[in-house]
Protein backbone atom coordinates (compact mmCIF):
# COMPACT_ATOMS: atom_id res chain seq x y z
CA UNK A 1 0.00 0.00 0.00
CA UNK A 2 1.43 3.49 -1.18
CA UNK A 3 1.71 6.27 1.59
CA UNK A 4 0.49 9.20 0.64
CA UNK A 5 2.68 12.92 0.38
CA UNK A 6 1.77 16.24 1.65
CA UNK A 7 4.02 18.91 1.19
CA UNK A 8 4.74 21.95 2.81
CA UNK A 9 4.60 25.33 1.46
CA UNK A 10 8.61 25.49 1.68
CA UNK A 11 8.86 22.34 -0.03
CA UNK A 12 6.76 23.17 -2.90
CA UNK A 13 9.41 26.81 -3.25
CA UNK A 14 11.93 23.97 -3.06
CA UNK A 15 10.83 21.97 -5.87
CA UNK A 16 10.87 24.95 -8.18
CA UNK A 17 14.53 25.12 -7.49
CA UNK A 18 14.94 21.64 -8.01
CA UNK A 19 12.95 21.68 -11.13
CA UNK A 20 15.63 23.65 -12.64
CA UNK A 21 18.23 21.25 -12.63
CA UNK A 22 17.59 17.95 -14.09
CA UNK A 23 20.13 15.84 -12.34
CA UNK A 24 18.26 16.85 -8.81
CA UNK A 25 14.93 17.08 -10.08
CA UNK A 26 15.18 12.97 -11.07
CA UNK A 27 16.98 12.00 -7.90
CA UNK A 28 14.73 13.58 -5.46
CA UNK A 29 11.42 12.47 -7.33
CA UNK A 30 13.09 8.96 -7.13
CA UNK A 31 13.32 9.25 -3.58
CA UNK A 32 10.13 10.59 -3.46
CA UNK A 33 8.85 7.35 -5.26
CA UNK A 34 10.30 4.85 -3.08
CA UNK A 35 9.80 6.72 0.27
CA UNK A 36 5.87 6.36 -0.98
CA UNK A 37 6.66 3.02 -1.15
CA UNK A 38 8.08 2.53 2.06
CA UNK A 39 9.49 5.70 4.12
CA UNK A 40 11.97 3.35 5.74
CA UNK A 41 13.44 1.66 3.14
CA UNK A 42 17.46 1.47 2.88
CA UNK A 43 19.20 1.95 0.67
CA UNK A 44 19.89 4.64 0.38
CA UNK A 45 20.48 5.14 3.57
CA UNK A 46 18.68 7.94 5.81
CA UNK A 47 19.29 9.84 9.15
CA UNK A 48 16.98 10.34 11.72
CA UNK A 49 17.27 14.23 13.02
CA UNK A 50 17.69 15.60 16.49
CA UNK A 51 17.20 18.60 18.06
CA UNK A 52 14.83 20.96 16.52
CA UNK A 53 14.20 18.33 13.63
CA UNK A 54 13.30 15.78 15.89
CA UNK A 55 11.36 12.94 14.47
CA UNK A 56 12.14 14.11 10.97
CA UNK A 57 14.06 11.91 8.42
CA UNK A 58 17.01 12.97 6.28
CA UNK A 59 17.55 11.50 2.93
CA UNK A 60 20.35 12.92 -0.05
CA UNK A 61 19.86 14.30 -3.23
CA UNK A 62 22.89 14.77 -3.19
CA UNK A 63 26.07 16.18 -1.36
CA UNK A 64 24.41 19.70 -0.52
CA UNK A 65 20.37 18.83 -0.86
CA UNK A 66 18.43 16.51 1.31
CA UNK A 67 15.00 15.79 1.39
CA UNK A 68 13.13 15.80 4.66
CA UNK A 69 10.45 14.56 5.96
CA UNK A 70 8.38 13.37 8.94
CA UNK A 71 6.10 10.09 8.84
CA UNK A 72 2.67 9.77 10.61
CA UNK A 73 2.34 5.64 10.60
CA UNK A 74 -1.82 6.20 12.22
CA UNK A 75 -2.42 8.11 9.17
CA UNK A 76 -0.16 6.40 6.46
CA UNK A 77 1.17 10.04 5.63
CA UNK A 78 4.39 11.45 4.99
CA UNK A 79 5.03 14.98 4.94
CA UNK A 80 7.64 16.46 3.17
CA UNK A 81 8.96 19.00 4.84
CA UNK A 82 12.72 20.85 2.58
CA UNK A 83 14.06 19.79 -0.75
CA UNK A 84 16.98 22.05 -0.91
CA UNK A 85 19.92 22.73 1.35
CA UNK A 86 20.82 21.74 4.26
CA UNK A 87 18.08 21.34 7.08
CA UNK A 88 17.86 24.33 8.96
């Protein structure tokens, strides 16, 4: 069964920047199809944040991007929180 994706409003600015370079627009809509999939899956590999990102997930796009998101198992929903940069 496919999770369903939300995404924030940062997030959607995000993927107009990714959208603008082919190389990260493909890798992050790959991750984006097999964290649908399963949000848990490895690999690749992900990072669960701390601090002020607690409970969020870390995946790369690569070496500078990540995508993050948080998962909500009761409601089989993952929200998508940055596609660009570095976490902040």
């Amino acid at each position: 069964m496919v999770w369903t994706l939300e995404y924030t409003k940062q997030a959607d600015k995000d993927s107009t920047k990714l959208a603008a370079s082919p190389g990260l627009k493909a890798k992050a809509q790959e991750l984006l199809r097999l964290i649908a999939i399963d949000p848990y899956c490895n690999p690749p590999p992900y990072e669960k944040l701390v601090g002020d990102m607690k409970g969020a997930i870390s995946r790369r796009i690569n070496r500078q991007h990540r995508l993050v998101y948080c998962v909500f198992k009761s409601k089989r929903l993952i929200r998508v929180l940055r596609m660009w940069t570095h976490y902040e």
